[in-house]
Protein backbone atom coordinates (compact mmCIF):
# COMPACT_ATOMS: atom_id res chain seq x y z
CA UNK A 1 118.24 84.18 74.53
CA UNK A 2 115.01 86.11 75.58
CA UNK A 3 114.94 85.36 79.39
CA UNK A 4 118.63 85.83 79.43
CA UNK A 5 118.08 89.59 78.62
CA UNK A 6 114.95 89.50 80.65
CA UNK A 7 117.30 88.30 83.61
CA UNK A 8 120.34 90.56 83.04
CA UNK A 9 117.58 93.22 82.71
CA UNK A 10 116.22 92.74 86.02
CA UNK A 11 119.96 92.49 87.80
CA UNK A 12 120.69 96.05 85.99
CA UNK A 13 117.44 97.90 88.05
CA UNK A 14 118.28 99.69 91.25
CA UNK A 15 115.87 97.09 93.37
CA UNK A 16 116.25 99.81 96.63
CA UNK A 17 114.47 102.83 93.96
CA UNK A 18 111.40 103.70 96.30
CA UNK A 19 109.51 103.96 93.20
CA UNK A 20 110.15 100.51 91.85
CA UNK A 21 109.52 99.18 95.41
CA UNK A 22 106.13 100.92 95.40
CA UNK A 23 105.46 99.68 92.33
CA UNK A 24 106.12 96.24 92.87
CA UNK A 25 103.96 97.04 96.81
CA UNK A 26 100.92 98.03 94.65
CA UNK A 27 101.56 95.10 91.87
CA UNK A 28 101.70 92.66 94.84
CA UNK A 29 98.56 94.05 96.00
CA UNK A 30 96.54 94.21 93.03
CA UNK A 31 97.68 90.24 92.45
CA UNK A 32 96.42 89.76 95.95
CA UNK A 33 93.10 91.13 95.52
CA UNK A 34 92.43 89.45 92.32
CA UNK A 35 93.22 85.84 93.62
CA UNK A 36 91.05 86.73 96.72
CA UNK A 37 87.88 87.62 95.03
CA UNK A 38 88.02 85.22 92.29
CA UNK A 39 84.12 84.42 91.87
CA UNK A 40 82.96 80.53 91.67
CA UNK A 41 82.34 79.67 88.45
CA UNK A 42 78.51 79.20 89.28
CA UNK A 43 78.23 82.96 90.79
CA UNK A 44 75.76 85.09 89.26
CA UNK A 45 76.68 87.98 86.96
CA UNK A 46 77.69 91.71 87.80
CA UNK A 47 79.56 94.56 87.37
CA UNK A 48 83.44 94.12 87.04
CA UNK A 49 84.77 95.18 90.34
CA UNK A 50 87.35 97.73 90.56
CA UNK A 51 90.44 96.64 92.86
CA UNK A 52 90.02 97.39 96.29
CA UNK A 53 86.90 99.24 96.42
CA UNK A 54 84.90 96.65 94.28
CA UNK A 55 81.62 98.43 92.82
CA UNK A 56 80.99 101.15 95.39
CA UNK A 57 81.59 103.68 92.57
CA UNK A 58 79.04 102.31 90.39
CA UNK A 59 76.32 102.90 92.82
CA UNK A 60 74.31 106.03 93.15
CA UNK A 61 74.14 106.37 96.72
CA UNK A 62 71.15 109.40 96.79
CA UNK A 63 68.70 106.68 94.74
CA UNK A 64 70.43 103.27 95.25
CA UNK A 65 67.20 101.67 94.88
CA UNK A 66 67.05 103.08 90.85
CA UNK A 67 70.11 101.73 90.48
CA UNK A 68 69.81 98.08 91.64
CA UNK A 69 66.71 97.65 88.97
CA UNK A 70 68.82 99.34 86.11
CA UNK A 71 71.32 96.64 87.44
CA UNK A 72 68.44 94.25 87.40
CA UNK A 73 67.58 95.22 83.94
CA UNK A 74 71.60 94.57 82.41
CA UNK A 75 72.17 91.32 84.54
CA UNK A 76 68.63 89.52 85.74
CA UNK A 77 66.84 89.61 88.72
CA UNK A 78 69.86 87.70 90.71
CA UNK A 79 72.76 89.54 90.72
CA UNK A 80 76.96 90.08 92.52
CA UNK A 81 78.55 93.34 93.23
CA UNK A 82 81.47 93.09 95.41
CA UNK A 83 80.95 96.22 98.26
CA UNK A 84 84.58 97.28 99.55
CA UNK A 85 86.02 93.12 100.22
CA UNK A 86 82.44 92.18 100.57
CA UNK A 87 80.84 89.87 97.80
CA UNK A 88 77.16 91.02 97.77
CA UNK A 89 74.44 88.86 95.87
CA UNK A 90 71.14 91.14 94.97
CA UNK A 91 68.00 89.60 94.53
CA UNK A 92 65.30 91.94 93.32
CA UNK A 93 61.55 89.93 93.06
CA UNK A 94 59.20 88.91 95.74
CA UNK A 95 59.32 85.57 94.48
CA UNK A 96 63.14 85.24 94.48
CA UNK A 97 63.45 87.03 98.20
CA UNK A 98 60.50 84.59 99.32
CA UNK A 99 62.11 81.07 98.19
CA UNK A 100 65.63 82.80 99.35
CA UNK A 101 64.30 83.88 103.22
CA UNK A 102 61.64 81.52 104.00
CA UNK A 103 61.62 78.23 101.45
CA UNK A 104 65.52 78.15 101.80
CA UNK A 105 66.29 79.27 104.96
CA UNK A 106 69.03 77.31 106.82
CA UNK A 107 70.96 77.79 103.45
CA UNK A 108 70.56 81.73 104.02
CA UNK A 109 71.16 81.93 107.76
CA UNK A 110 74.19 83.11 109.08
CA UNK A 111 75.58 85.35 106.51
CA UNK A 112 76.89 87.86 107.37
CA UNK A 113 74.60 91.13 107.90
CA UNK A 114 75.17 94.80 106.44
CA UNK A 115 74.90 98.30 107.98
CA UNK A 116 72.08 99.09 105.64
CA UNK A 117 69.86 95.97 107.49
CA UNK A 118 71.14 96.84 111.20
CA UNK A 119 69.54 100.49 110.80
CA UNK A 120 66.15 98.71 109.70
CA UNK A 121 66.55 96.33 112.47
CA UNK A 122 66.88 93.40 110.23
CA UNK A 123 64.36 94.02 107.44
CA UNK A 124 65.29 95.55 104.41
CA UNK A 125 63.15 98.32 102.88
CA UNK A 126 60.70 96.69 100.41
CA UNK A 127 57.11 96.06 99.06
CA UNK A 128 56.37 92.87 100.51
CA UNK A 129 52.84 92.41 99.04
């Protein structure tokens, strides 16, 4: 009895309305997004991403690096934020960057390499002591 109201519900709405086309557009979309950046269930912890733009809101781009260890302090010294449609994993301690870059290397090459690393021609800005 439900899904026969549901039905003759939908057959009543004017399906060529530009605002229920947009609507259904931007519902599309949003479903889209979600089932693209679904994170493995083994994927460390972050921020919920917003649709589309992920978590380039919650950064502070005048201090970023203030951020990241505030981020550090909520979610642990590995972390995700998705950048735009890029998934971004932050890893914030010598230790972690060293067993990441040198100790497990050919797991690390070949991903892919952001704007923020091509101005420092390849090395990000850190203490390396």
């Amino acid at each position: 009895m439900v899904l026969e109201n549901i039905l003759f519900s939908l057959a009543a709405v004017r399906w060529t309305d530009a605002g229920t086309v947009l609507l259904l557009f931007i519902l599309v979309l949003l479903i889209l997004d979600q089932l693209r950046n679904r994170k493995p269930r083994n994927y460390p912890p972050g921020p919920t991403p917003l649709p589309f733009v992920g978590n380039v809101f919650h950064l502070d781009v005048t201090q970023p690096h203030i951020h990241l260890t505030k981020l550090s302090e909520h979610y642990g010294n590995i972390f995700s934020l998705r950048l735009g449609n890029l998934n971004t994993v932050v890893v914030n301690t010598y230790s972690m960057v060293k067993k990441a870059l040198i100790d497990q290397a050919n797991i690390f090459t070949g991903r892919p390499t952001s704007d923020v690393l091509k101005k420092n021609n390849q090395v990000p800005r850190c203490n390396l002591q």
